[in-house]
N, C-alpha and C. Protein backbone atom coordinates (compact mmCIF):
# COMPACT_ATOMS: atom_id res chain seq x y z
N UNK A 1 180.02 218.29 123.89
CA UNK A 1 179.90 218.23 125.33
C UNK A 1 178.71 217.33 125.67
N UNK A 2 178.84 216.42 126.61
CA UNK A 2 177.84 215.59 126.62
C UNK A 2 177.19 216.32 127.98
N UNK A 3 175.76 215.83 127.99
CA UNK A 3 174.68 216.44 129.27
C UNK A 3 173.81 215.33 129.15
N UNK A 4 172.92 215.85 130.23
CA UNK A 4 171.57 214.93 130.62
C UNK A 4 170.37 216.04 130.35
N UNK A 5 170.57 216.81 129.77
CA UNK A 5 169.45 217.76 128.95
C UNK A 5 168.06 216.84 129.22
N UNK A 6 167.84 215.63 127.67
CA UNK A 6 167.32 215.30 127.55
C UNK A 6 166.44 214.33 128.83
N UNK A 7 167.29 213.49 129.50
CA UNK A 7 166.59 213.34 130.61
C UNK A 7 165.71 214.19 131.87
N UNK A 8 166.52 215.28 131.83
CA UNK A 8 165.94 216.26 132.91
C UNK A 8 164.74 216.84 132.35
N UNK A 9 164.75 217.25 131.15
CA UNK A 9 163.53 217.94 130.15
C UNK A 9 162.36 217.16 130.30
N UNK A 10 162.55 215.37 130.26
CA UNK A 10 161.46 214.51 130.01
C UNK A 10 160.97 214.39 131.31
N UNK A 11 162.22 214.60 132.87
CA UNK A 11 161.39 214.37 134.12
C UNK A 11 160.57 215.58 134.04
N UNK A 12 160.50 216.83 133.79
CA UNK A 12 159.99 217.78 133.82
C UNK A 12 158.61 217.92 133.00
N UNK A 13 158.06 216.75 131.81
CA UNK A 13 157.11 216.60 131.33
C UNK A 13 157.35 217.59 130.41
N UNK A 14 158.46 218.56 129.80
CA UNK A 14 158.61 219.56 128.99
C UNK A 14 159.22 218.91 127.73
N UNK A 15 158.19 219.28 126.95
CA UNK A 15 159.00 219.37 124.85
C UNK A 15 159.95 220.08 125.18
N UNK A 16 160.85 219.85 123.97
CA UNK A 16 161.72 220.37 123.27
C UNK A 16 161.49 221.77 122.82
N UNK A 17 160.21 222.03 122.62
CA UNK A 17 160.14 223.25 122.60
C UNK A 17 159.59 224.10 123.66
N UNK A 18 158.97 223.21 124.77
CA UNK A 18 158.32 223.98 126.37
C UNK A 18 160.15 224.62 126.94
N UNK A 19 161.35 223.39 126.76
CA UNK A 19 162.14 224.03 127.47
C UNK A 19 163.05 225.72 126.33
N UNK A 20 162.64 225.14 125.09
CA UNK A 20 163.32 226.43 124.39
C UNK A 20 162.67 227.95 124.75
N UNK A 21 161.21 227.57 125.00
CA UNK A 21 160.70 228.82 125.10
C UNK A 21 161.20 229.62 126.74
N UNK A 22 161.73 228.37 127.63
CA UNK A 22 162.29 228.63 128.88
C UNK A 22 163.69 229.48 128.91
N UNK A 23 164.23 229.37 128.16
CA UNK A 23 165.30 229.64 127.84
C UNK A 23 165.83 230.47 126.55
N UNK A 24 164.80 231.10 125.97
CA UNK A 24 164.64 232.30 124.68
C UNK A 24 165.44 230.86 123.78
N UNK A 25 165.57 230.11 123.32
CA UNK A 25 165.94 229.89 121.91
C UNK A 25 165.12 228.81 121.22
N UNK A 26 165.33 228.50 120.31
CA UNK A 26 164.43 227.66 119.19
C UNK A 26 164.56 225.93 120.19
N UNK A 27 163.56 225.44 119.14
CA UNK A 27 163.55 223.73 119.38
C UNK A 27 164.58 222.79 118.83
N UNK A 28 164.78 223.36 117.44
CA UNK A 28 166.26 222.93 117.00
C UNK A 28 167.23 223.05 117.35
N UNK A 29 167.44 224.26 118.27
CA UNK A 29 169.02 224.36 119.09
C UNK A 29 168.89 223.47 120.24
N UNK A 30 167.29 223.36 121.13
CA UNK A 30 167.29 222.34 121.71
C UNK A 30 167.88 221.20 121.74
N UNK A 31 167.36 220.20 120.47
CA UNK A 31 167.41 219.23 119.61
C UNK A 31 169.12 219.55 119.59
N UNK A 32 169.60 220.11 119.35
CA UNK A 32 171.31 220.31 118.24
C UNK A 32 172.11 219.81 119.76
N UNK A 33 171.28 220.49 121.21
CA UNK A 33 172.67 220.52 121.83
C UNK A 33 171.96 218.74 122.75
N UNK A 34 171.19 218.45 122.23
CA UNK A 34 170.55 217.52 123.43
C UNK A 34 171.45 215.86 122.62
N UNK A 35 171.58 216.36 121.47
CA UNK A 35 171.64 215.49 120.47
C UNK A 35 173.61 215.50 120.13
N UNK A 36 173.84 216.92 121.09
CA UNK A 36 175.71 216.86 121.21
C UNK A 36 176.29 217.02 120.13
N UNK A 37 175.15 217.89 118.54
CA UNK A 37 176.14 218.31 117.80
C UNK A 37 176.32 220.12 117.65
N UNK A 38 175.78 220.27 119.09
CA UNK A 38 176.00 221.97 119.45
C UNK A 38 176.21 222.28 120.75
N UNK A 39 177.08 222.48 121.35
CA UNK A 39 177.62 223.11 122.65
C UNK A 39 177.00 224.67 122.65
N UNK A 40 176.52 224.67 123.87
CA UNK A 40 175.98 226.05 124.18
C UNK A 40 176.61 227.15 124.81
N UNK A 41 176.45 228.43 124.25
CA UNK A 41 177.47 228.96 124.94
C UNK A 41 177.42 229.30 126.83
N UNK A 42 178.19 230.26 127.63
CA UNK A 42 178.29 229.78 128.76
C UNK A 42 177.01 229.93 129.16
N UNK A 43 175.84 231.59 128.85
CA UNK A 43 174.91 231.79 129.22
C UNK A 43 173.90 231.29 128.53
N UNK A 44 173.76 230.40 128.27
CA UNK A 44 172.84 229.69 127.36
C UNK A 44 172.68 228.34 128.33
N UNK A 45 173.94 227.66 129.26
CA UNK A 45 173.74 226.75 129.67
C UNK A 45 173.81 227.34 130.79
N UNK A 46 173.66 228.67 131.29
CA UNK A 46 173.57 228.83 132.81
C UNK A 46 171.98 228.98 132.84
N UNK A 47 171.49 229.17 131.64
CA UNK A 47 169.71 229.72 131.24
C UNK A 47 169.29 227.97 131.45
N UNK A 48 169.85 227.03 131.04
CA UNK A 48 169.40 225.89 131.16
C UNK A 48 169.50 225.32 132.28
N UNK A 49 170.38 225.31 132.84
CA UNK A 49 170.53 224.56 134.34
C UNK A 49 169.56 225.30 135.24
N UNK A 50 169.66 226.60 134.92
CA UNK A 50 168.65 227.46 136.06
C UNK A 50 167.13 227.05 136.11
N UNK A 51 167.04 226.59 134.60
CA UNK A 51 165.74 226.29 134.09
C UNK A 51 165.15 224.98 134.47
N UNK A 52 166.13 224.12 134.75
CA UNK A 52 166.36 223.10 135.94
C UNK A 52 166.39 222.97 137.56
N UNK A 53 166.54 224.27 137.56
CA UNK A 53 167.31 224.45 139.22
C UNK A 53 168.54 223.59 139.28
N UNK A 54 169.12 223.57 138.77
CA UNK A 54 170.63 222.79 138.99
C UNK A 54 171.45 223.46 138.47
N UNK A 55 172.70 223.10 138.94
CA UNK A 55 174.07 223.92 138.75
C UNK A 55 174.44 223.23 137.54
N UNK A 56 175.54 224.17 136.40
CA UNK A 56 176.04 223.72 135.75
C UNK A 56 176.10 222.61 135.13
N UNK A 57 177.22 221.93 136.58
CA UNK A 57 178.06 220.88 136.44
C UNK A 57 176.88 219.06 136.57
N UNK A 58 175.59 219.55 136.97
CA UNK A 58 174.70 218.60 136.84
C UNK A 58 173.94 218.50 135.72
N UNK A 59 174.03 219.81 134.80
CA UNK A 59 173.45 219.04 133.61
C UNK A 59 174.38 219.17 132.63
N UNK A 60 175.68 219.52 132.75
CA UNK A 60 176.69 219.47 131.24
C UNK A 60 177.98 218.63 131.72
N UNK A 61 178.71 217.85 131.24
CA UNK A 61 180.02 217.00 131.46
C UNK A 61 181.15 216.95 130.72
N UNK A 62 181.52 217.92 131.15
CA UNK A 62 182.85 218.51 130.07
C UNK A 62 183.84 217.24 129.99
N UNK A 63 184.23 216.84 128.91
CA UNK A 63 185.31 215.82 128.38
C UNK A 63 186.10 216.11 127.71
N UNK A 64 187.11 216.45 127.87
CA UNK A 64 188.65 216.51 126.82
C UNK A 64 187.98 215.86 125.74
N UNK A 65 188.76 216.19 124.45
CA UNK A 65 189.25 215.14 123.39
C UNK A 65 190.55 214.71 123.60
């Protein structure tokens, strides 16, 4: 699933690990899903967008295969 994780994290002046600790999980799952070889589950990316103030659909972009 592709997102703008990584951009929103860097406007925010937050590591990889400032936003994991936002959101209870590690820096590597950070890293795994920022990097699109880990999709998060639903409440994991509702913990992230919130952690953003944005909905969903502004930081994840669901694409068919």
């Amino acid at each position: 699933m592709k997102n703008n994780v990584p951009n929103l994290r860097k406007d925010k002046g937050w590591s990889q690990s400032d936003l994991g600790e936002h959101v209870n999980v590690s820096r590597q799952t950070i890293n795994a899903i920022e990097k699109e070889r880990y999709d998060p589950s639903l409440s994991l990316a509702f913990k992230i967008s919130n952690a953003f103030g944005l909905s969903i659909e502004q930081v994840f972009i669901y694409e068919e295969d």
